[in-house]
N, C-alpha and C. Protein backbone atom coordinates (compact mmCIF):
# COMPACT_ATOMS: atom_id res chain seq x y z
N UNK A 1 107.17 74.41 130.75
CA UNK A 1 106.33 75.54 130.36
C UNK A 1 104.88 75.10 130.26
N UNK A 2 104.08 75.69 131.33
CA UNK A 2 102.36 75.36 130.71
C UNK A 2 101.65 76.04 129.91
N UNK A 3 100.74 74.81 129.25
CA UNK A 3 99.89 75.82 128.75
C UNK A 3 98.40 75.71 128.86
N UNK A 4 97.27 76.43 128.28
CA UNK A 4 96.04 76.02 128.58
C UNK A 4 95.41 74.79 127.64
N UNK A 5 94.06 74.83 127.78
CA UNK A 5 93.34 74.07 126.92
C UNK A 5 93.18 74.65 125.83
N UNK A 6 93.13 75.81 125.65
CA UNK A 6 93.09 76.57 123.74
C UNK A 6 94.88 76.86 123.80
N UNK A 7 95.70 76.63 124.21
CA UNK A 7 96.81 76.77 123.56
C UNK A 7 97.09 75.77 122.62
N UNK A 8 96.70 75.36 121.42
CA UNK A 8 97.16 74.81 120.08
C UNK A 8 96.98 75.93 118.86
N UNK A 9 97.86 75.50 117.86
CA UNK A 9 98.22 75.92 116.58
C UNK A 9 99.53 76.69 116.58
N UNK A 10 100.11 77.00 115.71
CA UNK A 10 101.46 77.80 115.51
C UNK A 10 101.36 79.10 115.92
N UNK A 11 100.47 79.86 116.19
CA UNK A 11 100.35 80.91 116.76
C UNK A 11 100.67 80.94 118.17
N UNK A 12 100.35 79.81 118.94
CA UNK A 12 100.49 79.73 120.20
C UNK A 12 101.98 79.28 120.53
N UNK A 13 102.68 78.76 119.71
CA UNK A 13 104.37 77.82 119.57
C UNK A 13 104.86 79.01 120.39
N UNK A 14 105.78 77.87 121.58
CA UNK A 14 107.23 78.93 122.01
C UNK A 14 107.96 78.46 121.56
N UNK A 15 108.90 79.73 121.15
CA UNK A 15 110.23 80.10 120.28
C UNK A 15 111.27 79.23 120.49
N UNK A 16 112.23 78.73 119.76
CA UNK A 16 113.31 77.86 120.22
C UNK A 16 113.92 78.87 121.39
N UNK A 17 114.42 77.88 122.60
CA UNK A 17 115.46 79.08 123.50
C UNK A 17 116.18 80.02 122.85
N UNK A 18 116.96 79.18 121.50
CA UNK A 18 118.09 80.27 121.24
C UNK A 18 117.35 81.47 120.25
N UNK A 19 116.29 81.36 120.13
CA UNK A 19 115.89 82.45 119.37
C UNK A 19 115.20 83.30 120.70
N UNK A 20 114.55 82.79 121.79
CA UNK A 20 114.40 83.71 122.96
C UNK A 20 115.59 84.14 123.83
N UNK A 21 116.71 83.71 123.25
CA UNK A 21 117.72 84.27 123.74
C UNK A 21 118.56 85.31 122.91
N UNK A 22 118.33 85.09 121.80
CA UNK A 22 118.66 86.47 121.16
C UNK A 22 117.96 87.60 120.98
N UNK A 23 116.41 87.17 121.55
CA UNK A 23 115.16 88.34 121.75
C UNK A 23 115.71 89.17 123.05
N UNK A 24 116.34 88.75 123.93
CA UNK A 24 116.55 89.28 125.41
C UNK A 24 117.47 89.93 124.90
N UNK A 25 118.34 90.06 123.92
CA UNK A 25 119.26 91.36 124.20
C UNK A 25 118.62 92.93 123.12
N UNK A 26 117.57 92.45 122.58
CA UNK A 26 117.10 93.47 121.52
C UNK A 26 116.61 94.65 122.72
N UNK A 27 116.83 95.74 121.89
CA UNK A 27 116.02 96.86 122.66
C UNK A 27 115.02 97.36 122.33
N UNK A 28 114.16 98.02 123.42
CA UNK A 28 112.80 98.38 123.74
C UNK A 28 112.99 99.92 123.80
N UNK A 29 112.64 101.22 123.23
CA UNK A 29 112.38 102.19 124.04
C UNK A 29 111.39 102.88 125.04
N UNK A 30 111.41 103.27 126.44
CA UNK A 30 110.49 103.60 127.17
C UNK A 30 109.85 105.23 126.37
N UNK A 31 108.76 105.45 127.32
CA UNK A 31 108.18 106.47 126.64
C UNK A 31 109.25 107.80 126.91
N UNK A 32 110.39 107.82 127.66
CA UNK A 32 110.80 109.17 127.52
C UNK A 32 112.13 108.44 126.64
N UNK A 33 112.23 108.10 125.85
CA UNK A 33 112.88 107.34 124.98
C UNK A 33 114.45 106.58 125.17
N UNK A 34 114.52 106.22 126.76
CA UNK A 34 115.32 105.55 127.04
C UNK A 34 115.69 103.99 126.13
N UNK A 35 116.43 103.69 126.33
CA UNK A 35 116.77 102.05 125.62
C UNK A 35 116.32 100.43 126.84
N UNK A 36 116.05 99.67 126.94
CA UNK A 36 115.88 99.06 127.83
C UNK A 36 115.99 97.59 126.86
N UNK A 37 116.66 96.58 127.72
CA UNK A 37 116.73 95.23 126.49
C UNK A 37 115.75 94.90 127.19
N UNK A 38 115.09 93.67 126.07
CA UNK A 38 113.41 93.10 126.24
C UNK A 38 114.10 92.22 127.50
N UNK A 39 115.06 91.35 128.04
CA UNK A 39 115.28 91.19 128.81
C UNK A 39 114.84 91.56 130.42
N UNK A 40 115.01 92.70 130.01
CA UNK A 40 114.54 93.60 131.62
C UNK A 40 113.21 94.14 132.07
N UNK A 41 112.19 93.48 130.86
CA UNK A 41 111.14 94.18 131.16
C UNK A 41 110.47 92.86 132.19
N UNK A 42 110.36 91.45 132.08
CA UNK A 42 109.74 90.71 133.10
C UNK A 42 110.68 91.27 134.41
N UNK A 43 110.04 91.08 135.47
CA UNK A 43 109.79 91.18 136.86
C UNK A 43 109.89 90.30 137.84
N UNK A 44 111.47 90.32 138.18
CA UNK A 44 111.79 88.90 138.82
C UNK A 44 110.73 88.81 140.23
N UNK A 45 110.67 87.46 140.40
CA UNK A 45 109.79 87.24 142.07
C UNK A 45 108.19 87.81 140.90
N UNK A 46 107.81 88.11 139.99
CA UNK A 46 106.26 88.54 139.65
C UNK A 46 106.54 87.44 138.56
N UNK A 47 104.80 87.67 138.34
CA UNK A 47 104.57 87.20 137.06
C UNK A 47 104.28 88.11 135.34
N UNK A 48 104.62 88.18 134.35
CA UNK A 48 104.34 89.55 133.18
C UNK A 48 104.20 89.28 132.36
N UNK A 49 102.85 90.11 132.17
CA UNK A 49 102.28 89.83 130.96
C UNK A 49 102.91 90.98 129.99
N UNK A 50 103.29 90.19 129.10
CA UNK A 50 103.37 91.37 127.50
C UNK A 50 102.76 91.64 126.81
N UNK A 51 101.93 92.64 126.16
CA UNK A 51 101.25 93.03 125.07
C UNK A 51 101.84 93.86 123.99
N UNK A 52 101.91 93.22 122.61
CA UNK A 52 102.00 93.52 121.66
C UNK A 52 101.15 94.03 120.62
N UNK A 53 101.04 95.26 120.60
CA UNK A 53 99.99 95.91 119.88
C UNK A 53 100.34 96.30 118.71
N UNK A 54 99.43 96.81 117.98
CA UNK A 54 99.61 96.76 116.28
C UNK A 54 100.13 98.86 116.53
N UNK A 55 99.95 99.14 115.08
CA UNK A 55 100.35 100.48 115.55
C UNK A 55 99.40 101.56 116.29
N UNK A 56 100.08 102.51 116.73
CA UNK A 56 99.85 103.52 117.26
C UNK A 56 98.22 104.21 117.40
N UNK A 57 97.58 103.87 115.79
CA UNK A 57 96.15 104.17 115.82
C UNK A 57 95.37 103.37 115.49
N UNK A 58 95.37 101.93 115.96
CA UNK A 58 94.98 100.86 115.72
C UNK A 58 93.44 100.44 116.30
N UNK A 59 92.58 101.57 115.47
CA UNK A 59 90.99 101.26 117.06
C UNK A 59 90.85 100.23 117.56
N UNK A 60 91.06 99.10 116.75
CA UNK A 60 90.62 97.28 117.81
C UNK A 60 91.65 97.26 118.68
N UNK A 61 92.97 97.87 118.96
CA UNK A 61 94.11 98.07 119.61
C UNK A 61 93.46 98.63 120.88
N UNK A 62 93.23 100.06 120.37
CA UNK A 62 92.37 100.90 121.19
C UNK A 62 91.25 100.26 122.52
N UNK A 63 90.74 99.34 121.53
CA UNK A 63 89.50 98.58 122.26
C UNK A 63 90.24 97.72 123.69
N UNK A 64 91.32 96.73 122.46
CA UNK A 64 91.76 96.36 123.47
C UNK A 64 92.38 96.40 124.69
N UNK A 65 93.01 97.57 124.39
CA UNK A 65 93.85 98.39 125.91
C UNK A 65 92.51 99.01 126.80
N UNK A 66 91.64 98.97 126.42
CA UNK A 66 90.47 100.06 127.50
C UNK A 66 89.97 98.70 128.20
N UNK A 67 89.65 97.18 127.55
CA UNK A 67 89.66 96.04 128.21
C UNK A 67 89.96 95.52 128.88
N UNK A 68 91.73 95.93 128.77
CA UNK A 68 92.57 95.49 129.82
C UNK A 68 92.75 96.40 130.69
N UNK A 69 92.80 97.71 130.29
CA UNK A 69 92.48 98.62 131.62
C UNK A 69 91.46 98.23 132.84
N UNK A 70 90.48 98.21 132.27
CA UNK A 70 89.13 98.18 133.20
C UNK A 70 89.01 96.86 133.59
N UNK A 71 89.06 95.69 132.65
CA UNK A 71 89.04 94.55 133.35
C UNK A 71 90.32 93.51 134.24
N UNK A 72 91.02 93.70 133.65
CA UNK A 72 92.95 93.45 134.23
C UNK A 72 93.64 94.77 134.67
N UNK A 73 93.19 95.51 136.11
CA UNK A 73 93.84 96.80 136.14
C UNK A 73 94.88 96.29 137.19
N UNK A 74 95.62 96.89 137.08
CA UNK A 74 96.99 96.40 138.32
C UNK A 74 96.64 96.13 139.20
N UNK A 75 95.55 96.44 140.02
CA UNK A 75 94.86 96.67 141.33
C UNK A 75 94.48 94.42 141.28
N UNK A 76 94.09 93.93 140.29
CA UNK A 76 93.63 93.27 140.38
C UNK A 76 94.74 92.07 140.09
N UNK A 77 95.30 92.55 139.09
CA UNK A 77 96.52 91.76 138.53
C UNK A 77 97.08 91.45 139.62
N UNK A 78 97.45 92.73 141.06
CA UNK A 78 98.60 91.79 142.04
C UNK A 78 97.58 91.02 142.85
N UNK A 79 96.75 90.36 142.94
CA UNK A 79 96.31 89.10 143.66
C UNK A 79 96.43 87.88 143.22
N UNK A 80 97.57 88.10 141.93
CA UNK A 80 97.58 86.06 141.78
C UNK A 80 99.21 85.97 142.37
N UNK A 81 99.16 84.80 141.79
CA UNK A 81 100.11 84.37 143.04
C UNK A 81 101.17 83.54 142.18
N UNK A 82 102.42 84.27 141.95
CA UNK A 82 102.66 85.81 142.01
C UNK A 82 102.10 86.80 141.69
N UNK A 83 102.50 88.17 142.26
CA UNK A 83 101.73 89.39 141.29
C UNK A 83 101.62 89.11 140.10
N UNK A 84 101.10 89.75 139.39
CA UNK A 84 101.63 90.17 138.12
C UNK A 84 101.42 91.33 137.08
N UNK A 85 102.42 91.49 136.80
CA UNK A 85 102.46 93.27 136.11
C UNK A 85 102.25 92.98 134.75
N UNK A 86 101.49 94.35 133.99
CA UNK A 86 101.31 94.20 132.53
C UNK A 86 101.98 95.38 132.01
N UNK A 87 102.40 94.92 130.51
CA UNK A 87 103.76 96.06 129.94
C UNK A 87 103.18 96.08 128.91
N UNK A 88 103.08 97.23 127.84
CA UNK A 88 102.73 97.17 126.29
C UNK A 88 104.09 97.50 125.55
N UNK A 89 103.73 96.71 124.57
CA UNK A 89 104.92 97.40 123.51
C UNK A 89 104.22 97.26 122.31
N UNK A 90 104.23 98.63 121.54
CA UNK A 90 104.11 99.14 120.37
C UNK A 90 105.11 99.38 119.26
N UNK A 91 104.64 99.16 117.77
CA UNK A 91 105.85 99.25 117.15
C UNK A 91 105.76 100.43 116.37
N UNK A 92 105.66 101.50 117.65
CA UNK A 92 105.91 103.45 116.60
C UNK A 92 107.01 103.63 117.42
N UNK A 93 106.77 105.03 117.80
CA UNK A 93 107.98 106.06 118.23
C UNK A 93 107.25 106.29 119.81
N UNK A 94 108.03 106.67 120.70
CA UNK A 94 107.68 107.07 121.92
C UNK A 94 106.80 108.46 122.08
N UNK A 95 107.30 109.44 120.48
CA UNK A 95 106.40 110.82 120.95
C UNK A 95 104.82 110.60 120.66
N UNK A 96 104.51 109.20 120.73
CA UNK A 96 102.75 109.37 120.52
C UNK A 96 102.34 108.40 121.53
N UNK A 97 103.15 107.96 122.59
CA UNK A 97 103.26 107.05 123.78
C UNK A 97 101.74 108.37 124.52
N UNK A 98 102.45 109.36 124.99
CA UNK A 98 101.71 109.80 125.88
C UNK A 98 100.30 110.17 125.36
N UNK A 99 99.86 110.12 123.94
CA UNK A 99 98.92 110.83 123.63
C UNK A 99 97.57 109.19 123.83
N UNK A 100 98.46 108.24 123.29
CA UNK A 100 97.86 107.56 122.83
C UNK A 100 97.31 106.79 124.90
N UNK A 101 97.95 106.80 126.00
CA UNK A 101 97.50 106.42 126.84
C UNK A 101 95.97 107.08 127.67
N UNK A 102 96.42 108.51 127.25
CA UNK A 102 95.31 109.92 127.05
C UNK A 102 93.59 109.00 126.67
N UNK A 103 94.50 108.70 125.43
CA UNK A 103 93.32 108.08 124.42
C UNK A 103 92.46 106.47 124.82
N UNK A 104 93.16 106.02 125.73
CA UNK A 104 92.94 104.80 126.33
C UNK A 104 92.71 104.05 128.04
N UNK A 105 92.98 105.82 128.52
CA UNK A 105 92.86 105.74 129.81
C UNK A 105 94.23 103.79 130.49
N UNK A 106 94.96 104.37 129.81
CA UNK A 106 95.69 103.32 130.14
C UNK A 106 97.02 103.85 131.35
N UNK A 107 96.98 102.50 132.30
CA UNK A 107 97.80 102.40 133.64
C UNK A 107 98.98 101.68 133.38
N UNK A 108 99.15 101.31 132.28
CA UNK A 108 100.10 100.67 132.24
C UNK A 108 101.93 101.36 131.39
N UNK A 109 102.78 100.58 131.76
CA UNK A 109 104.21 101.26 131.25
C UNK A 109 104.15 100.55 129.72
N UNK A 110 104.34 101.61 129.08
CA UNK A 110 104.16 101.19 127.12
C UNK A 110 105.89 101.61 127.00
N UNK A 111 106.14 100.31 125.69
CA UNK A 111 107.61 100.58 125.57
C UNK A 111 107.37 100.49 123.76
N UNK A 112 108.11 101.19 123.21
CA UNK A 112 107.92 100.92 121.58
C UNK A 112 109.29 100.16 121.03
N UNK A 113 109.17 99.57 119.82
CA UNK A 113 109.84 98.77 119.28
C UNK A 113 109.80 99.20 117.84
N UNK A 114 110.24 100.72 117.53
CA UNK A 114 109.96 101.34 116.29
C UNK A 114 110.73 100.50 114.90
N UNK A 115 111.66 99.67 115.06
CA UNK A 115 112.30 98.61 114.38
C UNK A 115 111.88 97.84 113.87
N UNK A 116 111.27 96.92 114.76
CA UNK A 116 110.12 95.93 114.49
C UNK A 116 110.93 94.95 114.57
N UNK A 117 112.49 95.10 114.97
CA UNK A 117 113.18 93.62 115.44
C UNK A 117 112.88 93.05 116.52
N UNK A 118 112.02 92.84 117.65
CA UNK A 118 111.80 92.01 118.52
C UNK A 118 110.36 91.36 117.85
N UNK A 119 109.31 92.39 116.93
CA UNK A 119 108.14 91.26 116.66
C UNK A 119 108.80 90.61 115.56
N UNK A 120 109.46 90.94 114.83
CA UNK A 120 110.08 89.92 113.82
C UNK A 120 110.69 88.98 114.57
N UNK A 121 111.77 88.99 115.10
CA UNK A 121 112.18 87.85 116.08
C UNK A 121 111.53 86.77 116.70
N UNK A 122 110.40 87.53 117.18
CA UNK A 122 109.31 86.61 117.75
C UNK A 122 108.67 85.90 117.13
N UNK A 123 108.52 86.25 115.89
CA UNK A 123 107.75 85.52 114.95
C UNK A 123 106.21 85.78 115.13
N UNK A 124 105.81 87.42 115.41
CA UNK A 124 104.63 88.36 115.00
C UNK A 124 104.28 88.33 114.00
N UNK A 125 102.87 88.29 112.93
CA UNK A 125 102.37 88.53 111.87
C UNK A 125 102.46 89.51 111.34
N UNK A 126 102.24 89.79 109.66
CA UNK A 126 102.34 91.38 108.79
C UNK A 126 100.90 90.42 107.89
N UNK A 127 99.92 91.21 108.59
CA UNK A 127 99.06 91.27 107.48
C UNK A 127 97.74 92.13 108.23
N UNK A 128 97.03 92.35 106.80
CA UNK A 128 95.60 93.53 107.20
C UNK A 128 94.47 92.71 107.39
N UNK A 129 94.50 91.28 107.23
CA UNK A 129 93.16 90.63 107.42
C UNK A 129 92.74 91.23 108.54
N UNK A 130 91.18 91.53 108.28
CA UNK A 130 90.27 91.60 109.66
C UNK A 130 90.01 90.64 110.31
N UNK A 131 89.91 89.41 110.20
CA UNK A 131 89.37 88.72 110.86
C UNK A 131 88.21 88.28 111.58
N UNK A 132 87.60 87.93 112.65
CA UNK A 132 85.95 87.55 112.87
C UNK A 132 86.08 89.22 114.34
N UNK A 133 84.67 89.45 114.54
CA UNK A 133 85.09 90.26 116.07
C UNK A 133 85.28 89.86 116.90
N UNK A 134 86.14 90.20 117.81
CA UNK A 134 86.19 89.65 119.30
C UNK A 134 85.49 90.72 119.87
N UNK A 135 85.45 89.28 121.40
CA UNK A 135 84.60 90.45 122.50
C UNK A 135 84.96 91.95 122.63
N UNK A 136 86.29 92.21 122.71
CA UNK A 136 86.62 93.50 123.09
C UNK A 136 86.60 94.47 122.21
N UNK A 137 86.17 94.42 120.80
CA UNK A 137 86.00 95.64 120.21
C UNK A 137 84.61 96.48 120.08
N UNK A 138 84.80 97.36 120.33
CA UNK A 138 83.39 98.21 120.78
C UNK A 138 82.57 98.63 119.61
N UNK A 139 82.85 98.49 118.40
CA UNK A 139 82.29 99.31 117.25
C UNK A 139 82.60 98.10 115.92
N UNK A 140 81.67 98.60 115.25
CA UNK A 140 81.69 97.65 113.52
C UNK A 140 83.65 98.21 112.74
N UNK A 141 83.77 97.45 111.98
CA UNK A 141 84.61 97.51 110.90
C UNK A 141 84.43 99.03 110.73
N UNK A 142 83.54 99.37 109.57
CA UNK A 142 83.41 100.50 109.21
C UNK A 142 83.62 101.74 109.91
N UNK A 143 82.85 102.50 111.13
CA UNK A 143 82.97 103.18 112.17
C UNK A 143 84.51 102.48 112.80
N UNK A 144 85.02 101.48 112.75
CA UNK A 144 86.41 101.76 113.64
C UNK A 144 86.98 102.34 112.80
N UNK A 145 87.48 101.53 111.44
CA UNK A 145 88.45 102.34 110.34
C UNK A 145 88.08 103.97 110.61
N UNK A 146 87.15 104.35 110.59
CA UNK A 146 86.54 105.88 110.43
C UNK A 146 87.44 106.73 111.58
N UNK A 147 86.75 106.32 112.57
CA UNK A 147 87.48 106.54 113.70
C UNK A 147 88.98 106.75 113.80
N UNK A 148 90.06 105.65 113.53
CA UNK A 148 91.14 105.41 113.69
C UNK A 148 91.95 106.42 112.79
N UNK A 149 91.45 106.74 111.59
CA UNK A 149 91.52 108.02 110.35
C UNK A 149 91.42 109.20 111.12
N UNK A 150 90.70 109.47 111.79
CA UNK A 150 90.32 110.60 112.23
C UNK A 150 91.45 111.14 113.11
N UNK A 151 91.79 110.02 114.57
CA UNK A 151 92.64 110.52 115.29
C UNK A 151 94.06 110.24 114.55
N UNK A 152 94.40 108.97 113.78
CA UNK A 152 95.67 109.63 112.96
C UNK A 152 95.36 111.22 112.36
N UNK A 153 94.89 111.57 111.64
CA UNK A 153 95.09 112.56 110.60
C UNK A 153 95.10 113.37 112.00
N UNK A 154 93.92 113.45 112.91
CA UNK A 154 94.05 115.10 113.97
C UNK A 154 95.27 115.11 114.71
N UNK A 155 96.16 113.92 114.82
CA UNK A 155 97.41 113.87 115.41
C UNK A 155 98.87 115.02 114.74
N UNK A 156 98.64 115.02 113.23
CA UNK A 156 99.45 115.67 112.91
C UNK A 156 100.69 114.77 112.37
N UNK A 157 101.79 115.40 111.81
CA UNK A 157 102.74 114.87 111.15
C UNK A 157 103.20 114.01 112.37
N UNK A 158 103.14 114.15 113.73
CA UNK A 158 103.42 113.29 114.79
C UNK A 158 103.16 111.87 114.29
N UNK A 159 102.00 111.48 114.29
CA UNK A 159 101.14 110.37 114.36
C UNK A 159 101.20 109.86 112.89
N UNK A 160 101.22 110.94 111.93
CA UNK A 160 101.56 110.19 110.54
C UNK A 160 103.08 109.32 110.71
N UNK A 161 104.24 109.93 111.15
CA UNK A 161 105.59 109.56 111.11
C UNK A 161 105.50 108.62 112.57
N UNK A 162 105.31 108.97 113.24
CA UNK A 162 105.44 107.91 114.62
C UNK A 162 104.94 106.89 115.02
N UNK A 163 103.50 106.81 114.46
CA UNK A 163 102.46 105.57 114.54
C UNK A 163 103.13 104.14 114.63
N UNK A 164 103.54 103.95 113.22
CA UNK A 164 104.33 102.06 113.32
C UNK A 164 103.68 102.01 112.00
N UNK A 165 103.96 100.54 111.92
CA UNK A 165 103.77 100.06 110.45
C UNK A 165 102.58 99.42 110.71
N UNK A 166 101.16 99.70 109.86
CA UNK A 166 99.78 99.16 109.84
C UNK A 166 99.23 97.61 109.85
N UNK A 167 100.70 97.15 108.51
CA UNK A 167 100.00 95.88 108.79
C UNK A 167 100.89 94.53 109.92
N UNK A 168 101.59 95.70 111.14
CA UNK A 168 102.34 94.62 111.54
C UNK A 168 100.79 94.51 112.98
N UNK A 169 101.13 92.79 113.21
CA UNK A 169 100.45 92.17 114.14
C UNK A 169 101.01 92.25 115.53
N UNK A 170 100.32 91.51 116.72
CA UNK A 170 100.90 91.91 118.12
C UNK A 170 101.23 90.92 118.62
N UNK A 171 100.84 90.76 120.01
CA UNK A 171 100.16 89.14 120.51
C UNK A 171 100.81 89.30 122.03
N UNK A 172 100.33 88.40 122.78
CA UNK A 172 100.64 88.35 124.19
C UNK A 172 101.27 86.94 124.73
N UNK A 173 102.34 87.34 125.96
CA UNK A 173 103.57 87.09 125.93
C UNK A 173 103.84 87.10 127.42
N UNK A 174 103.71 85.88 128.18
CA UNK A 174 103.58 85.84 129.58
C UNK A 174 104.54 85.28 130.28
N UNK A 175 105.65 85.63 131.25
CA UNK A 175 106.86 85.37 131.63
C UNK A 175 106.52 84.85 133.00
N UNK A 176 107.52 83.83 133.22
CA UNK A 176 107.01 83.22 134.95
C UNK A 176 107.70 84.22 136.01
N UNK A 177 107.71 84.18 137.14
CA UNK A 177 108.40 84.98 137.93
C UNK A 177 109.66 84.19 137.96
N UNK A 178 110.25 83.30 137.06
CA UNK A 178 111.81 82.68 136.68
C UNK A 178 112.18 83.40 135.87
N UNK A 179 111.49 84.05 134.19
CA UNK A 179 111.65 85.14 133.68
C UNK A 179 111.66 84.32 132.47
N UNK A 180 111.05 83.05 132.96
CA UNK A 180 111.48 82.17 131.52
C UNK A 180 109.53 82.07 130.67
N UNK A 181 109.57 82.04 129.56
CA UNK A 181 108.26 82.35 128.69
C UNK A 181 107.47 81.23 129.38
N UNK A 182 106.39 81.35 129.60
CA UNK A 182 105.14 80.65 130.15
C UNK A 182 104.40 80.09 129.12
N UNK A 183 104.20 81.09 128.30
CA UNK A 183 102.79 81.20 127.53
C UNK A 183 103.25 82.46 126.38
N UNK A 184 102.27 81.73 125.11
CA UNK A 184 102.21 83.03 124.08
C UNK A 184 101.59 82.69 122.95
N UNK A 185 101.00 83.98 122.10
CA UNK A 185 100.28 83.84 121.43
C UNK A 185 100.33 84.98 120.63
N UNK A 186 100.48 84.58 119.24
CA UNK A 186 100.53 85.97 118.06
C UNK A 186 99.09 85.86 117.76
N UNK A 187 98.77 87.26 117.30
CA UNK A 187 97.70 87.77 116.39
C UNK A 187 97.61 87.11 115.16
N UNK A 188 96.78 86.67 114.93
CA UNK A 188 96.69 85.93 113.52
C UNK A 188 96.44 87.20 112.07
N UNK A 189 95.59 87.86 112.30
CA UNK A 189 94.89 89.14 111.78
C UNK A 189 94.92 90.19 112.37
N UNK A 190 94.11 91.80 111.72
CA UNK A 190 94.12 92.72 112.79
C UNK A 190 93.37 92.86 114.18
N UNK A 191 92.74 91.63 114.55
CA UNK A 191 92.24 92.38 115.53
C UNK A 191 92.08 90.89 116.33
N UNK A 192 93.14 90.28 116.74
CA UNK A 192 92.47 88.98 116.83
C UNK A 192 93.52 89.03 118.07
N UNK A 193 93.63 89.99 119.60
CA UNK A 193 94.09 89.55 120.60
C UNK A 193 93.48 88.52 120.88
N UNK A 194 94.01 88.35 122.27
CA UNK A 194 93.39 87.12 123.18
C UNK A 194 92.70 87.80 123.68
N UNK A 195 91.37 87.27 123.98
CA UNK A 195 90.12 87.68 124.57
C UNK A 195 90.92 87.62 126.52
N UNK A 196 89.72 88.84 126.80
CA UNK A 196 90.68 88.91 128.28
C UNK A 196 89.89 87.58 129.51
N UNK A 197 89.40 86.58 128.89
CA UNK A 197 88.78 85.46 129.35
C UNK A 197 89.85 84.61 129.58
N UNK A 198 90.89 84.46 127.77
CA UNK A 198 91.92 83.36 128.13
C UNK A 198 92.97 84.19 128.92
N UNK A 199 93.16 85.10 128.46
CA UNK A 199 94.03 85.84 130.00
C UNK A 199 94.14 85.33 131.20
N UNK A 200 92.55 85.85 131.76
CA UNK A 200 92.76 85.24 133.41
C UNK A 200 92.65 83.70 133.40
N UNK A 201 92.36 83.04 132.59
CA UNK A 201 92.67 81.57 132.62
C UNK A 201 94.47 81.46 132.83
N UNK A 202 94.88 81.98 131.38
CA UNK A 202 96.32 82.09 131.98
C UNK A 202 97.62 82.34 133.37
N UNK A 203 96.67 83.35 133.80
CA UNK A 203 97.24 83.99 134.51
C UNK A 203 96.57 84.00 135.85
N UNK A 204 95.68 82.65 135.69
CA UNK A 204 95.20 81.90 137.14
C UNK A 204 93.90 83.25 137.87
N UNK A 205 93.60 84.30 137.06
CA UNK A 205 92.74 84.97 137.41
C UNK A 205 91.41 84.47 137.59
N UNK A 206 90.81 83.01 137.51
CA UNK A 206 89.67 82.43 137.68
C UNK A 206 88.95 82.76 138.99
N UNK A 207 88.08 83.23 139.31
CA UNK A 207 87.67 83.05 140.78
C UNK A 207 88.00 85.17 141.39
N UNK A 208 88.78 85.60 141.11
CA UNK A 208 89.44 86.69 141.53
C UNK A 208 88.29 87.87 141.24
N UNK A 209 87.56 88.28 142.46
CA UNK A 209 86.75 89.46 142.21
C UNK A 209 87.53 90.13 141.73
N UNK A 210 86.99 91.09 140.48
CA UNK A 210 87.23 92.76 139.95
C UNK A 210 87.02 93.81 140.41
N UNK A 211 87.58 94.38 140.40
CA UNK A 211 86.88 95.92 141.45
C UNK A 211 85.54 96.64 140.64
């Protein structure tokens, strides 16, 4: 399994096998609320990235999916070698899947994990620290919280009940085209993805014009 030059600390640790082997039979629901085991979401012959996002109205979440939209869009993702496809999984309900892609101009297939047994498994964080900013969030502390209030509450009892739990953490989760874990990395705090820099380091995107 490789890893980069910032892969150190416990955040970055892969899982004993047998605990990534009891992650592969947990289930995922797709957005029309099918069941799918985490198993089936890498992409044999590709390479896949996983994203684990905090809940449902999470603005630095927010930030980060419009990042990876625009800067990692599929278009660009299949030129490494292997392709490689990107999947989100959220830990709400599927009926705020479609609103929330609306909200993010996002291309990608989102699966929820309203349980929270695969980020527990994984050994995902539960806490509200903010943490320092990263590149990808577009707005201060203050104005995001504001923000993130706003479209929960205008969502409706939907988004109150479906969202996920606030203080669970995410992190990203990169499978070889063997299907076996590459690379990974939990959220330490709320807002502390991987910058989409160590991404394409990861994922050999160095060099690769963007559209």
């Amino acid at each position: 399994m490789s890893t980069t030059p910032k892969s150190n600390g416990p955040h970055y640790s892969i899982p004993d096998p047998k605990i990534l082997s009891s992650a592969s039979s947990l289930q995922v629901l797709a957005e029309d609320n099918t069941p799918h085991a985490f198993s089936s979401l890498p992409i044999p012959t590709q390479q896949t990235l996983i994203v684990f996002i905090r809940h449902f109205y999470c603005g630095y979440c927010e930030d980060y999916v419009r990042a990876l939209a625009t800067q990692l869009p599929p278009s660009r993702l299949s030129t490494t070698t292997p392709p490689t496809t990107l999947k989100i999984i959220g830990c709400g309900q599927p009926t705020v899947v479609a609103d929330y892609k609306r909200r993010t101009n996002c291309p990608f297939e989102i699966y929820c994990d309203p349980t929270r047994a695969l980020y527990k498994k994984l050994g995902m964080m539960c806490s509200l620290e903010l943490g320092p900013k990263p590149g990808y969030a577009e707005g201060g502390a203050l104005g995001r919280t504001w923000a993130s209030m706003c479209t929960l509450l205008g969502s409706g009892i939907k988004g109150l009940k479906g969202g996920g739990a606030y203080d669970q953490n995410g992190g990203e989760w990169v499978f070889g085209a063997d299907g076996e874990l590459k690379w990974c990395r939990r959220m330490r705090n709320t807002r502390d993805h991987a910058e989409i820099k160590e991404l394409e380091e990861v994922l050999e995107l160095k060099g690769v014009e963007k559209d």
